[in-house]
Protein backbone atom coordinates (compact mmCIF):
# COMPACT_ATOMS: atom_id res chain seq x y z
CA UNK A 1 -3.13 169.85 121.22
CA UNK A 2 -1.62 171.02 118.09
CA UNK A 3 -1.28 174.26 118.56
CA UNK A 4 1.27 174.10 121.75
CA UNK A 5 4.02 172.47 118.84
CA UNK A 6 3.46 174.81 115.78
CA UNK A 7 3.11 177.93 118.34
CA UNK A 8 6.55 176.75 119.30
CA UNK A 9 7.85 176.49 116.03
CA UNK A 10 6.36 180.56 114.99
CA UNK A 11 7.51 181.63 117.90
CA UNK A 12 11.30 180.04 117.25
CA UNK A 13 11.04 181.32 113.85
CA UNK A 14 10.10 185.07 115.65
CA UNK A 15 12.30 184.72 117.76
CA UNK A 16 10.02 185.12 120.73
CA UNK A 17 11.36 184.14 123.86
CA UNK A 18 10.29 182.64 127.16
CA UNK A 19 9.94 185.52 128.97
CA UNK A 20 7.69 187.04 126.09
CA UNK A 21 4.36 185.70 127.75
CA UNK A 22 1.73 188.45 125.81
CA UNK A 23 3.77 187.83 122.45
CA UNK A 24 3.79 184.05 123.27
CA UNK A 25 -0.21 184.65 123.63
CA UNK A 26 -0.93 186.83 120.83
CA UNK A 27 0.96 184.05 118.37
CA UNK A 28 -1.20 181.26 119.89
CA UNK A 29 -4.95 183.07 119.29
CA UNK A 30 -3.66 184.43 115.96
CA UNK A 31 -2.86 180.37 114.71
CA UNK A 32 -6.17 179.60 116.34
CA UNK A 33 -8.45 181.84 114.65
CA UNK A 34 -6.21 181.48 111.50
CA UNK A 35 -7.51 177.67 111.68
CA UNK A 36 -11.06 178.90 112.59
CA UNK A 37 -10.92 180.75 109.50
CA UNK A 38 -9.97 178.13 107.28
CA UNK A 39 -12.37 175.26 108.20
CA UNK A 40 -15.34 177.64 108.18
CA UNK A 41 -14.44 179.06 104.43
CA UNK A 42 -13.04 175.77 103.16
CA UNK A 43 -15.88 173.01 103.64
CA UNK A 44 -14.44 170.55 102.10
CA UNK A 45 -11.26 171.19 104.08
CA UNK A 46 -12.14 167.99 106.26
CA UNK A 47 -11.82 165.52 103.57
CA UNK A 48 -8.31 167.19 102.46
CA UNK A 49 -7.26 166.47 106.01
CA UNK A 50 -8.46 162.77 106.22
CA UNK A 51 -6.44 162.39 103.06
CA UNK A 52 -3.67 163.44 104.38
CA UNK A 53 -4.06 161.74 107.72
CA UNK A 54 -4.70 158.38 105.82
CA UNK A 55 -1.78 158.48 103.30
CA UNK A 56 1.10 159.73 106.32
CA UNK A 57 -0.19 156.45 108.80
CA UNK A 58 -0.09 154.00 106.00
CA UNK A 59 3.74 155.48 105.10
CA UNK A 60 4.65 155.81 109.03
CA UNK A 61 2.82 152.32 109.42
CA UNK A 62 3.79 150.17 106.56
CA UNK A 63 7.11 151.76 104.43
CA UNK A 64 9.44 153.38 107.07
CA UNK A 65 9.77 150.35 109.60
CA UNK A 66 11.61 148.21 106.60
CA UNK A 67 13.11 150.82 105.55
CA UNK A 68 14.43 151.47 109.18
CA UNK A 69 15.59 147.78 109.38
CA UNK A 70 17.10 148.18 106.56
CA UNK A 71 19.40 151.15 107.66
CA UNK A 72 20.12 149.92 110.79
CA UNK A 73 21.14 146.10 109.92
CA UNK A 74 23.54 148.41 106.98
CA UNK A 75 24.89 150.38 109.39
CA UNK A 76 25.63 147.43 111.72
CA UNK A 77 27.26 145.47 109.40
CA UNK A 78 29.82 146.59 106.64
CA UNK A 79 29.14 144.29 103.90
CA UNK A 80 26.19 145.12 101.34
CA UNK A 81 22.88 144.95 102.01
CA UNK A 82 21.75 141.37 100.66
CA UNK A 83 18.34 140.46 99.43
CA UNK A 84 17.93 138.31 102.25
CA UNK A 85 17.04 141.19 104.08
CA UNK A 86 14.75 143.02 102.02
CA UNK A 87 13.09 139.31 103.02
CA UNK A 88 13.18 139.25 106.66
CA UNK A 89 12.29 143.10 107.20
């Protein structure tokens, strides 16, 4: 599931087009076995990756909705932002 967006992104970078099917191919097996390669020589790879996983939800789950509210009730209004809402975000 990951690989169809980061094959996308190589290829971009490439500059591989559409029409470039076996290219298209060759990139996709190449980042898969590069990942094979990585989680069998880096056991504790996993815990890394939970890390990671863990810290980016809390920040997508707890810090950038506020902060959204905050930009968008700043952009929507012209005056300063208030403390009243730092309160109700």
């Amino acid at each position: 599931l990951i690989v169809v967006p980061c094959g996308d992104m190589i290829e971009g970078k490439l500059g591989i087009g559409l029409d470039e099917v076996r290219k298209r191919i060759a990139v996709r097996v190449l980042l898969c076995m590069l990942c094979m390669i990585v989680s069998e020589h880096a056991p504790g790879f996993v815990h890394v990756v939970s890390f990671i996983g863990c810290f980016c939800a809390s920040i997508i789950g707890f810090v950038l909705p506020p902060l959204f509210c905050i930009q968008l009730r700043h952009n929507t209004r012209k005056d300063n932002v208030t403390k009243m809402d730092f309160i109700s975000c």
